[in-house]
PDB file of N, CA and C in Angstrom:
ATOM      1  N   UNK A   1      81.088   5.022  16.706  1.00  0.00           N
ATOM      2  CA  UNK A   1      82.402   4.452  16.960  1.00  0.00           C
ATOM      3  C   UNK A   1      83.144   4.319  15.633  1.00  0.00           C
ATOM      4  N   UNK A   2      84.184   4.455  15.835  1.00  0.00           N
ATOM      5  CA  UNK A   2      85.297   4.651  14.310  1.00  0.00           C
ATOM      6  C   UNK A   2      86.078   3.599  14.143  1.00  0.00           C
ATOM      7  N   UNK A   3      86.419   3.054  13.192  1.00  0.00           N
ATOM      8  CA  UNK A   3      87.491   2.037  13.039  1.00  0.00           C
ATOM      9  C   UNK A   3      88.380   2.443  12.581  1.00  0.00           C
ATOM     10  N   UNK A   4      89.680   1.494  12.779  1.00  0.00           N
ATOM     11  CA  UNK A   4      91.183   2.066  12.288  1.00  0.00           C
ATOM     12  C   UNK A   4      91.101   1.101  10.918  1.00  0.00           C
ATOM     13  N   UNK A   5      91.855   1.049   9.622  1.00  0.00           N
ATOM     14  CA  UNK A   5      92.024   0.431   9.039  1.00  0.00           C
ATOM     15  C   UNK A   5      93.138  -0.730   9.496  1.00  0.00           C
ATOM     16  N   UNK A   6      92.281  -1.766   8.742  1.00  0.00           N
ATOM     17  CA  UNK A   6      93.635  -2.729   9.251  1.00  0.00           C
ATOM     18  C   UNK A   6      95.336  -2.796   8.484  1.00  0.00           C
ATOM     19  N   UNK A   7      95.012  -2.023   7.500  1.00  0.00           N
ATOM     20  CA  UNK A   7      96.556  -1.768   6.291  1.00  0.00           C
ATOM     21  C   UNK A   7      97.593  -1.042   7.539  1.00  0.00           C
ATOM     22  N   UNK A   8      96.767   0.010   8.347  1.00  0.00           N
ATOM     23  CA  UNK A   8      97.734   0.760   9.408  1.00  0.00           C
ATOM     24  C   UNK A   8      98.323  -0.433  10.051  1.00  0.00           C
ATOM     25  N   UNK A   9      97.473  -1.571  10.808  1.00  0.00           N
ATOM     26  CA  UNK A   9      98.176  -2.793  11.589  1.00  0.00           C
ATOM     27  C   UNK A   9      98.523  -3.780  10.827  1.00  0.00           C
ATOM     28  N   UNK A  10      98.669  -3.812  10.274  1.00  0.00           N
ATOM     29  CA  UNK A  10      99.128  -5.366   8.937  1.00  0.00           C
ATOM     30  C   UNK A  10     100.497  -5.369   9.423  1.00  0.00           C
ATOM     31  N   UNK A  11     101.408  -4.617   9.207  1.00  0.00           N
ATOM     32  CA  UNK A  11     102.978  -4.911   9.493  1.00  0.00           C
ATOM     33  C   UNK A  11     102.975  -5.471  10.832  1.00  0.00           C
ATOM     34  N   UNK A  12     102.382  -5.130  11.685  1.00  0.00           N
ATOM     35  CA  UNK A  12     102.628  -5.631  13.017  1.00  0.00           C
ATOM     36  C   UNK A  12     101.443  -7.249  13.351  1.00  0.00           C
ATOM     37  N   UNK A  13     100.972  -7.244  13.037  1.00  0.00           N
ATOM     38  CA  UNK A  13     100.067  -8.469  13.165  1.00  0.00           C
ATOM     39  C   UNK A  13     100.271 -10.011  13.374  1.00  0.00           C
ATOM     40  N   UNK A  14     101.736 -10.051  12.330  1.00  0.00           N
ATOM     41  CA  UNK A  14     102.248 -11.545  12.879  1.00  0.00           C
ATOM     42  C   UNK A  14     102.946 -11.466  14.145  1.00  0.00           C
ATOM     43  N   UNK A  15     103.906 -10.411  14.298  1.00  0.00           N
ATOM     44  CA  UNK A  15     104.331 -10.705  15.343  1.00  0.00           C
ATOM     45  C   UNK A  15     103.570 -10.311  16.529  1.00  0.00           C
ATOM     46  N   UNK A  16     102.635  -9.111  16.737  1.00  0.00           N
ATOM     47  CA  UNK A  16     102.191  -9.459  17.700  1.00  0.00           C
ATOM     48  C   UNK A  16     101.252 -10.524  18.614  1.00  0.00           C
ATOM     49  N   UNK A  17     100.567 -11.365  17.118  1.00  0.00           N
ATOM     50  CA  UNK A  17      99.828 -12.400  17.238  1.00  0.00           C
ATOM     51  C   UNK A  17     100.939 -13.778  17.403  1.00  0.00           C
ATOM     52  N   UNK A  18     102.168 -13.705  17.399  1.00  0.00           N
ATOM     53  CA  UNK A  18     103.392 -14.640  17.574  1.00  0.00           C
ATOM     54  C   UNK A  18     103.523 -14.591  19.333  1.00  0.00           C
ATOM     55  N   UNK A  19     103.596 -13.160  19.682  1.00  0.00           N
ATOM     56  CA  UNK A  19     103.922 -12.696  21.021  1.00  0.00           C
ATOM     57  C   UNK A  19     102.759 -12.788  21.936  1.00  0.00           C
ATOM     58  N   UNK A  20     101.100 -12.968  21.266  1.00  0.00           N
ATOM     59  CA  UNK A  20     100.309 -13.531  22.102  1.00  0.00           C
ATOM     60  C   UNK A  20      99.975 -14.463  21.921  1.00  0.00           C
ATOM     61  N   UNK A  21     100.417 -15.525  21.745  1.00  0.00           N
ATOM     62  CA  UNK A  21     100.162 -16.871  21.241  1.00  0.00           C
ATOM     63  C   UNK A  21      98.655 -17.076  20.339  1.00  0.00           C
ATOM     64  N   UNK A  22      98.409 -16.548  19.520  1.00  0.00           N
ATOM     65  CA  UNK A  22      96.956 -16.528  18.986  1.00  0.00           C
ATOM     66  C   UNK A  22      97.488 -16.595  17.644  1.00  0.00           C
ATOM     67  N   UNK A  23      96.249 -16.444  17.110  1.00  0.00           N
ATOM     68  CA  UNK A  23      96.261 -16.084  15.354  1.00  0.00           C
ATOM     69  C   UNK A  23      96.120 -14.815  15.398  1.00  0.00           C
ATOM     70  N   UNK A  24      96.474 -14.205  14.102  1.00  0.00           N
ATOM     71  CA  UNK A  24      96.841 -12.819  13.884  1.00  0.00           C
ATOM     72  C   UNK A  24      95.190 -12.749  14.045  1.00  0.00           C
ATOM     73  N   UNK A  25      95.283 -11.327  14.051  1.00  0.00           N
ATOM     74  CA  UNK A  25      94.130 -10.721  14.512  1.00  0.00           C
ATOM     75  C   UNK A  25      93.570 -10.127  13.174  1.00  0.00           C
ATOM     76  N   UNK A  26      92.275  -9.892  13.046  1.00  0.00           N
ATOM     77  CA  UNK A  26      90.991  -9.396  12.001  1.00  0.00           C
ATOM     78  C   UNK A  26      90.214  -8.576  11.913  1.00  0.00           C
ATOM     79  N   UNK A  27      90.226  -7.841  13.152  1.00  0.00           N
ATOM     80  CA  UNK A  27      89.938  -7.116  13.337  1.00  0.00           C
ATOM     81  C   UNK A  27      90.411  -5.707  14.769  1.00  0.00           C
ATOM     82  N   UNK A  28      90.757  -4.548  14.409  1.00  0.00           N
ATOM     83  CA  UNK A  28      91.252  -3.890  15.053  1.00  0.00           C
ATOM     84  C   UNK A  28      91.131  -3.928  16.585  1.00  0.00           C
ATOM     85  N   UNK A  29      89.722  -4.436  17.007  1.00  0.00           N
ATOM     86  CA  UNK A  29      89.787  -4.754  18.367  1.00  0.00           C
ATOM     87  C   UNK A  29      90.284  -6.288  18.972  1.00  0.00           C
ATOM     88  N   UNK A  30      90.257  -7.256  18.283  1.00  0.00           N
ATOM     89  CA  UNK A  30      91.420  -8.254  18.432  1.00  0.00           C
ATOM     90  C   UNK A  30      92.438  -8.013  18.391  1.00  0.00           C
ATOM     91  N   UNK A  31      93.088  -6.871  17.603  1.00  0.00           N
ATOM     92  CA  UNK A  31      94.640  -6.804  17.514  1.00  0.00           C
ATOM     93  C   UNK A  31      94.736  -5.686  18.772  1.00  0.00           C
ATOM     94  N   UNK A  32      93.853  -5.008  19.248  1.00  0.00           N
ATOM     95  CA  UNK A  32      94.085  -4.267  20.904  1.00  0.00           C
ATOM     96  C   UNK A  32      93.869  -5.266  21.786  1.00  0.00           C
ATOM     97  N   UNK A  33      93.618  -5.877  21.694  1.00  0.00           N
ATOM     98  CA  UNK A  33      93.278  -7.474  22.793  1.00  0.00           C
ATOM     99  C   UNK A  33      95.184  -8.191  22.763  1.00  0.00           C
ATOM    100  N   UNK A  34      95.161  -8.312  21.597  1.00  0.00           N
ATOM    101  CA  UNK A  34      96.313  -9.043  21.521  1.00  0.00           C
ATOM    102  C   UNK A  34      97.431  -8.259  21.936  1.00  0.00           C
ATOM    103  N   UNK A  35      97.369  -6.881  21.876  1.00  0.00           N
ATOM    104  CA  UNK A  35      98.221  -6.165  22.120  1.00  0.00           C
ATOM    105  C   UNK A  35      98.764  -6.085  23.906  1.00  0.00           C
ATOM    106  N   UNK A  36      97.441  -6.299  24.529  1.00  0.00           N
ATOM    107  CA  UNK A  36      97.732  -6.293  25.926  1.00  0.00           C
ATOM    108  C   UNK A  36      98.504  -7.827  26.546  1.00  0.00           C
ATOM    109  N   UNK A  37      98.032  -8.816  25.456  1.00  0.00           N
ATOM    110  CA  UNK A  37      98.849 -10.319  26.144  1.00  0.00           C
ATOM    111  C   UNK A  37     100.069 -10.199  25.474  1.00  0.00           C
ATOM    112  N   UNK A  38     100.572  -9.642  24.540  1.00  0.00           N
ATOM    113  CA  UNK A  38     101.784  -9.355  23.953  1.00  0.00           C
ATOM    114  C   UNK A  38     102.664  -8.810  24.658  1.00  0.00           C
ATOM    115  N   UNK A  39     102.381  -7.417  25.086  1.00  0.00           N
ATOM    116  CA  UNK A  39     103.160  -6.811  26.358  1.00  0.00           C
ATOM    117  C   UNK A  39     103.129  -7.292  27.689  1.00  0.00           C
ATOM    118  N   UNK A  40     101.925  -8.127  27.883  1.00  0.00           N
ATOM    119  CA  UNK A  40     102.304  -8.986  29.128  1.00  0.00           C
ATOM    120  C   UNK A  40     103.115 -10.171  28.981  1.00  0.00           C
ATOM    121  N   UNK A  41     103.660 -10.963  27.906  1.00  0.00           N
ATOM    122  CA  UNK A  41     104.288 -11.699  27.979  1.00  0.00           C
ATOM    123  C   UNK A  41     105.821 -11.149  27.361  1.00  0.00           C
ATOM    124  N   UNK A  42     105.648 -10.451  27.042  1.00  0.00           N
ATOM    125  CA  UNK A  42     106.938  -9.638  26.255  1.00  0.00           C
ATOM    126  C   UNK A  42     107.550  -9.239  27.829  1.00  0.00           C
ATOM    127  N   UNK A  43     107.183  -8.433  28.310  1.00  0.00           N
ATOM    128  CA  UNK A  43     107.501  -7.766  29.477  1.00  0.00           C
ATOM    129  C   UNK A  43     107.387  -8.582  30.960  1.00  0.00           C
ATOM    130  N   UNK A  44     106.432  -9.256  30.995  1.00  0.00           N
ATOM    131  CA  UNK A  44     106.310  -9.590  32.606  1.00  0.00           C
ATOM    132  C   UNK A  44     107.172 -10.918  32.408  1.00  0.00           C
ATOM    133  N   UNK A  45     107.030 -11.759  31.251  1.00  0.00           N
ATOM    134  CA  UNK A  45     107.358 -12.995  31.716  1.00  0.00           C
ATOM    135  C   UNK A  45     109.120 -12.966  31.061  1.00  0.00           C
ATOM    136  N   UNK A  46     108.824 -12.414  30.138  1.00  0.00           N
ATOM    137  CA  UNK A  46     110.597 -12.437  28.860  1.00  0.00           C
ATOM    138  C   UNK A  46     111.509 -11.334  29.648  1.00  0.00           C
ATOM    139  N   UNK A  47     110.755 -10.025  30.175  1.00  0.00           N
ATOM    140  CA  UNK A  47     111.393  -8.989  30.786  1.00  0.00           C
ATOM    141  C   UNK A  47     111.946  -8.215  29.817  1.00  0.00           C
ATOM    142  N   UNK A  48     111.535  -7.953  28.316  1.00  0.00           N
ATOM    143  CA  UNK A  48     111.735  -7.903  26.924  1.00  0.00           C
ATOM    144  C   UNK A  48     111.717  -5.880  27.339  1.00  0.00           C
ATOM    145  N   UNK A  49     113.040  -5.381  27.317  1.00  0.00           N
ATOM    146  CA  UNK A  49     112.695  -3.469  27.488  1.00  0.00           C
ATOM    147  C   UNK A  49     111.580  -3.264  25.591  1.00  0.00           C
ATOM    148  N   UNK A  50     111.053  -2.741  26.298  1.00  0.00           N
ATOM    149  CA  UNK A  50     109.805  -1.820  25.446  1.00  0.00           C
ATOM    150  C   UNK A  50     109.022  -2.229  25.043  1.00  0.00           C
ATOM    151  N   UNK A  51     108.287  -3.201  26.134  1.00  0.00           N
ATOM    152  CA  UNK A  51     107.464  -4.406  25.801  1.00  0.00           C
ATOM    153  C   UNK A  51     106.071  -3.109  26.249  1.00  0.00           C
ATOM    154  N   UNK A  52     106.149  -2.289  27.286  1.00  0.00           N
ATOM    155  CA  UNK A  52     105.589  -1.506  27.641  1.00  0.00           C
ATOM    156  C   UNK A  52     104.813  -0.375  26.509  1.00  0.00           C
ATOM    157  N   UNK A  53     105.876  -0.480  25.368  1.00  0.00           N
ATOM    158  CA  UNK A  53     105.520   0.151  24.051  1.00  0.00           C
ATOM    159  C   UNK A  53     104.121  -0.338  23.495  1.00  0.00           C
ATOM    160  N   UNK A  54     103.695  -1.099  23.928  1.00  0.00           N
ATOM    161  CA  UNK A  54     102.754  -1.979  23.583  1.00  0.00           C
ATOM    162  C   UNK A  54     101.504  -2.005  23.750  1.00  0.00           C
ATOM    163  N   UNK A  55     101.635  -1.520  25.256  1.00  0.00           N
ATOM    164  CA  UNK A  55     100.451  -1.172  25.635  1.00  0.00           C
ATOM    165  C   UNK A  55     100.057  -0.021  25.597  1.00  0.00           C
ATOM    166  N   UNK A  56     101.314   1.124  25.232  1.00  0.00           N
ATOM    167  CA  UNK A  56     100.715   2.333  25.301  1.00  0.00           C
ATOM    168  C   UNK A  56     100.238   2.485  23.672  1.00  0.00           C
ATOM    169  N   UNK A  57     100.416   1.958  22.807  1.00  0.00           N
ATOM    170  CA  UNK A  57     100.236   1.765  21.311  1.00  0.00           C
ATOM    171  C   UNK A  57      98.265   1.342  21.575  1.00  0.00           C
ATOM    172  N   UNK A  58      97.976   0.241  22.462  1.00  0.00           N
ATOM    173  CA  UNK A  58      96.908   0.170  22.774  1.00  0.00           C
ATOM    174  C   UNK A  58      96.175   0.295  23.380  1.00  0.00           C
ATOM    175  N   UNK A  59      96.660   1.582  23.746  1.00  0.00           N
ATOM    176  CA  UNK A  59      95.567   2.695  24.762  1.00  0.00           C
ATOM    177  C   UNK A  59      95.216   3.916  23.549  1.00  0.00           C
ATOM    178  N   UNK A  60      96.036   4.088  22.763  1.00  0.00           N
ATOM    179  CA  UNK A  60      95.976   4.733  21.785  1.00  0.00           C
ATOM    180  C   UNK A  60      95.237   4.462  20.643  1.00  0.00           C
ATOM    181  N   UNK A  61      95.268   2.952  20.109  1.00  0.00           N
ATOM    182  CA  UNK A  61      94.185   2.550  19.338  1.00  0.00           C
ATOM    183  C   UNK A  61      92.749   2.605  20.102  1.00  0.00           C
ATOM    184  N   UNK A  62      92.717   2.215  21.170  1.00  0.00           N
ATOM    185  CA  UNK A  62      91.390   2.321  21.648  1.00  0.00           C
ATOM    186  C   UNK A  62      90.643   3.555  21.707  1.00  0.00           C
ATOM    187  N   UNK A  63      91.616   4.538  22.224  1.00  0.00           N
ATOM    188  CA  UNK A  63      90.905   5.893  21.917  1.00  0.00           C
ATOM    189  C   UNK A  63      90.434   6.609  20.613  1.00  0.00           C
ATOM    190  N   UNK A  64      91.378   5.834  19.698  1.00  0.00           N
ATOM    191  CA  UNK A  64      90.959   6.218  17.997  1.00  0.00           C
ATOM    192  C   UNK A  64      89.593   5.736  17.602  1.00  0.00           C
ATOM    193  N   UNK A  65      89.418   4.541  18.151  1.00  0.00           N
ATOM    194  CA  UNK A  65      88.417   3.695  18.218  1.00  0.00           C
ATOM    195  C   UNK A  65      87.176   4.572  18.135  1.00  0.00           C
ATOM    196  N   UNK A  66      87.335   5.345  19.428  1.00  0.00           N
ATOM    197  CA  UNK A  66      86.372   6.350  19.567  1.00  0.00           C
ATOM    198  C   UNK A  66      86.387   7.789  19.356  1.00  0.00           C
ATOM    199  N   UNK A  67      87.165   8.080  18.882  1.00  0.00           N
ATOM    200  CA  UNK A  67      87.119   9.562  17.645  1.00  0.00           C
ATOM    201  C   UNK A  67      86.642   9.220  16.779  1.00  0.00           C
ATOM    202  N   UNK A  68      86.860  10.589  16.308  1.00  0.00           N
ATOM    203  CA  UNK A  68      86.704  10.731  14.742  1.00  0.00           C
ATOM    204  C   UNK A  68      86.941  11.885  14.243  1.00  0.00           C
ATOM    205  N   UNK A  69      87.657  11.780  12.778  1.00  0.00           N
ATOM    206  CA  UNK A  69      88.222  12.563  12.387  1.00  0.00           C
ATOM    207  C   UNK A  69      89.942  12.704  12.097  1.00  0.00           C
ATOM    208  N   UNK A  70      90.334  14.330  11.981  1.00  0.00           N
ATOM    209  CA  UNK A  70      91.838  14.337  12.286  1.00  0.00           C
ATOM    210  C   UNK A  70      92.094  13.921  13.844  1.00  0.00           C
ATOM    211  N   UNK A  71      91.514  13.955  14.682  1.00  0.00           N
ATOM    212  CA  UNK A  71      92.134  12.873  16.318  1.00  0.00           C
ATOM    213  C   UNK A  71      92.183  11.596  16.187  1.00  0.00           C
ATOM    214  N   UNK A  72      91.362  11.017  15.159  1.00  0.00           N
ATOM    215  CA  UNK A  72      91.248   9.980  15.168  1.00  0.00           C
ATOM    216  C   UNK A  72      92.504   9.497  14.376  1.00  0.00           C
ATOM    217  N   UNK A  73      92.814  10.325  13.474  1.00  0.00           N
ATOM    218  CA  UNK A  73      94.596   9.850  12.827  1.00  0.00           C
ATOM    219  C   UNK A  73      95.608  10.091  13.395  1.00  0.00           C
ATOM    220  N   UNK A  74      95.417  11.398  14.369  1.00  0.00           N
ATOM    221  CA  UNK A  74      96.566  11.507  15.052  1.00  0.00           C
ATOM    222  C   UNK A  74      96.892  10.381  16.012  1.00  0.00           C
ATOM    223  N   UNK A  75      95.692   9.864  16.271  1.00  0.00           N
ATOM    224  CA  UNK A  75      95.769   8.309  17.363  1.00  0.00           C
ATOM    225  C   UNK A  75      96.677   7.547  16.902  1.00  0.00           C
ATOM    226  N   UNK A  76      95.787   7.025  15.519  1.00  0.00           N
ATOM    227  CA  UNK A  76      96.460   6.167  15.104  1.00  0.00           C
ATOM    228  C   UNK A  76      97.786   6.153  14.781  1.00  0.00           C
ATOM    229  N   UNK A  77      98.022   7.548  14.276  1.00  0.00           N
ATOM    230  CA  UNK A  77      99.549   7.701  13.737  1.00  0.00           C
ATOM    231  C   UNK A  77     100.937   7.307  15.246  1.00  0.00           C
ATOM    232  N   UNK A  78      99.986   7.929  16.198  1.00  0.00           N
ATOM    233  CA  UNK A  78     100.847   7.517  17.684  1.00  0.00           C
ATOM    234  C   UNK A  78     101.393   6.347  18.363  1.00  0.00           C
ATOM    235  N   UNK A  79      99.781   5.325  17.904  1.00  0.00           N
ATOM    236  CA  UNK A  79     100.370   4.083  18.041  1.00  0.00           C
ATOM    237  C   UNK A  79     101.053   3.546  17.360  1.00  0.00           C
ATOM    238  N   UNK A  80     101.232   3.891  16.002  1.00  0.00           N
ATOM    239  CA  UNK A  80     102.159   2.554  15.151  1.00  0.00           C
ATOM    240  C   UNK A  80     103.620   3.271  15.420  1.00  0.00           C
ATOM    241  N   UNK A  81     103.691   4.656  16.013  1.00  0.00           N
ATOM    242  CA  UNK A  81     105.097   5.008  16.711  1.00  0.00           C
ATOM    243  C   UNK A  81     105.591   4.123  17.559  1.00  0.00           C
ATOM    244  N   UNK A  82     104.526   3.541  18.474  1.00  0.00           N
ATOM    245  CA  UNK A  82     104.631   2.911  19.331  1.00  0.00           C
ATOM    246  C   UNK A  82     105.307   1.639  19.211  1.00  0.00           C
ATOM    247  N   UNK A  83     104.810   1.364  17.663  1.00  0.00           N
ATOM    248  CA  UNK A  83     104.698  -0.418  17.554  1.00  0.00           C
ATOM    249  C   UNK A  83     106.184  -0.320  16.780  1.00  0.00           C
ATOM    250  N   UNK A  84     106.933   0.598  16.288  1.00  0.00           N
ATOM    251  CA  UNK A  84     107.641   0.142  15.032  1.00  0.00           C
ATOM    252  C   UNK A  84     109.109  -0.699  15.968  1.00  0.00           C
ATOM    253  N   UNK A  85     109.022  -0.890  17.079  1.00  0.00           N
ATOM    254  CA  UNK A  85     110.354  -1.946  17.661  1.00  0.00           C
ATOM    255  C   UNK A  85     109.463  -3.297  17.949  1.00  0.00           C
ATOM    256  N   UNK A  86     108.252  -3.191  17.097  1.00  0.00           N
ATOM    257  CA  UNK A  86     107.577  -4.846  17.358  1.00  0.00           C
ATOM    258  C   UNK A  86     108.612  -5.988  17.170  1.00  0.00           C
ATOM    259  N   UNK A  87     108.936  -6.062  15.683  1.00  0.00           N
ATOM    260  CA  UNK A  87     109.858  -6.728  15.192  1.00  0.00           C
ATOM    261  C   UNK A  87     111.076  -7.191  16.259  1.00  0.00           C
ATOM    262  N   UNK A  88     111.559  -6.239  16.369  1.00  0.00           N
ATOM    263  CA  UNK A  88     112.336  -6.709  17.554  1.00  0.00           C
ATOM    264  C   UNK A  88     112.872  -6.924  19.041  1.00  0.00           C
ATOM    265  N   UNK A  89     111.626  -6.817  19.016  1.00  0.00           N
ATOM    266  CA  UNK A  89     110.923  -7.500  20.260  1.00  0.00           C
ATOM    267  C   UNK A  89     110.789  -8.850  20.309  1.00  0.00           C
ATOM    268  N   UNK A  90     110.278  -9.210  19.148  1.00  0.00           N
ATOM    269  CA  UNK A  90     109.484 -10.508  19.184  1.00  0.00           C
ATOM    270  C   UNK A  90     110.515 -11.063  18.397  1.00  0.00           C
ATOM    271  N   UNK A  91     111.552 -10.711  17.917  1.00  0.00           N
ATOM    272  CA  UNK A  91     112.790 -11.564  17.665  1.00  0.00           C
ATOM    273  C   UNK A  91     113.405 -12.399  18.671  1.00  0.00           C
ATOM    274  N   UNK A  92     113.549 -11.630  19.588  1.00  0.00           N
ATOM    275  CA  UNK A  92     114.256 -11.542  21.127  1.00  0.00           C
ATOM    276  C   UNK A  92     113.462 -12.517  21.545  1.00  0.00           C
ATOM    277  N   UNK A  93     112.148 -12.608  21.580  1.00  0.00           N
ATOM    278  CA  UNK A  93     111.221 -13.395  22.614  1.00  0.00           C
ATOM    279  C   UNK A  93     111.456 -14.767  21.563  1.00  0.00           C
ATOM    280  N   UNK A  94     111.209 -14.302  20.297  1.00  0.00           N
ATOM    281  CA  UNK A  94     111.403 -15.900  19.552  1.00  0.00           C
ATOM    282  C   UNK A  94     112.631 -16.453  19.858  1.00  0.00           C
ATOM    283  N   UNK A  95     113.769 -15.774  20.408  1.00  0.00           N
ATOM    284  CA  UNK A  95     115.145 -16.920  21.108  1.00  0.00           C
ATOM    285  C   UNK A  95     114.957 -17.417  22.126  1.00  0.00           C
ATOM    286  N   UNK A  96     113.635 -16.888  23.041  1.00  0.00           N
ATOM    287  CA  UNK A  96     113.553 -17.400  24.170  1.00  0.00           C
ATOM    288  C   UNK A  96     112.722 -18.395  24.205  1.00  0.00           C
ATOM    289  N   UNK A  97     111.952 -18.511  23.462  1.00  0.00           N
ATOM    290  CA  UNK A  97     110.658 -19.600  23.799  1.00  0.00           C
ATOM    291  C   UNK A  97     111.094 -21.030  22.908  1.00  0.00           C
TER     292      UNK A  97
END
């Protein structure tokens, strides 16, 4: 099993750990954990558009998870496509809560 570095998720970490009510995450499979209560509260409860971004970012880390190699970067490189409207996302949700 492969790990992602955490320098790839660092930019995103406060806020998605803001958007799942937790502490930032430490490890790459906490921050795919967090990623799924993030988009569920981003999306189901705020109704936040591209909250959905979120989860597909962490279907994508998970599969990196388990590569290796160049698939395993192309993963990663897919999800943080995914993630780069974190920020404002969780701007939006921080006016709401």
């Amino acid at each position: 099993m492969a790990t992602i570095a955490l320098a790839a998720l660092a930019p995103f970490t406060d806020d998605i750990a803001f958007a799942a009510e937790a502490e930032p995450a430490t490890t790459p499979a906490d921050f795919i954990d967090q990623l799924g209560t993030a988009a569920h509260n981003l999306g189901y409860f705020a109704r936040i558009n591209g909250a959905e971004d979120l989860e597909t970012a962490a279907q994508y880390l998970s599969d990196a998870m388990d590569s290796e190699g160049a698939e395993h970067d192309v993963l990663v490189k897919r999800a943080v496509r995914y993630l780069v409207n974190t920020a404002e996302m969780v701007d939006e949700y921080r006016l709401m809560v």
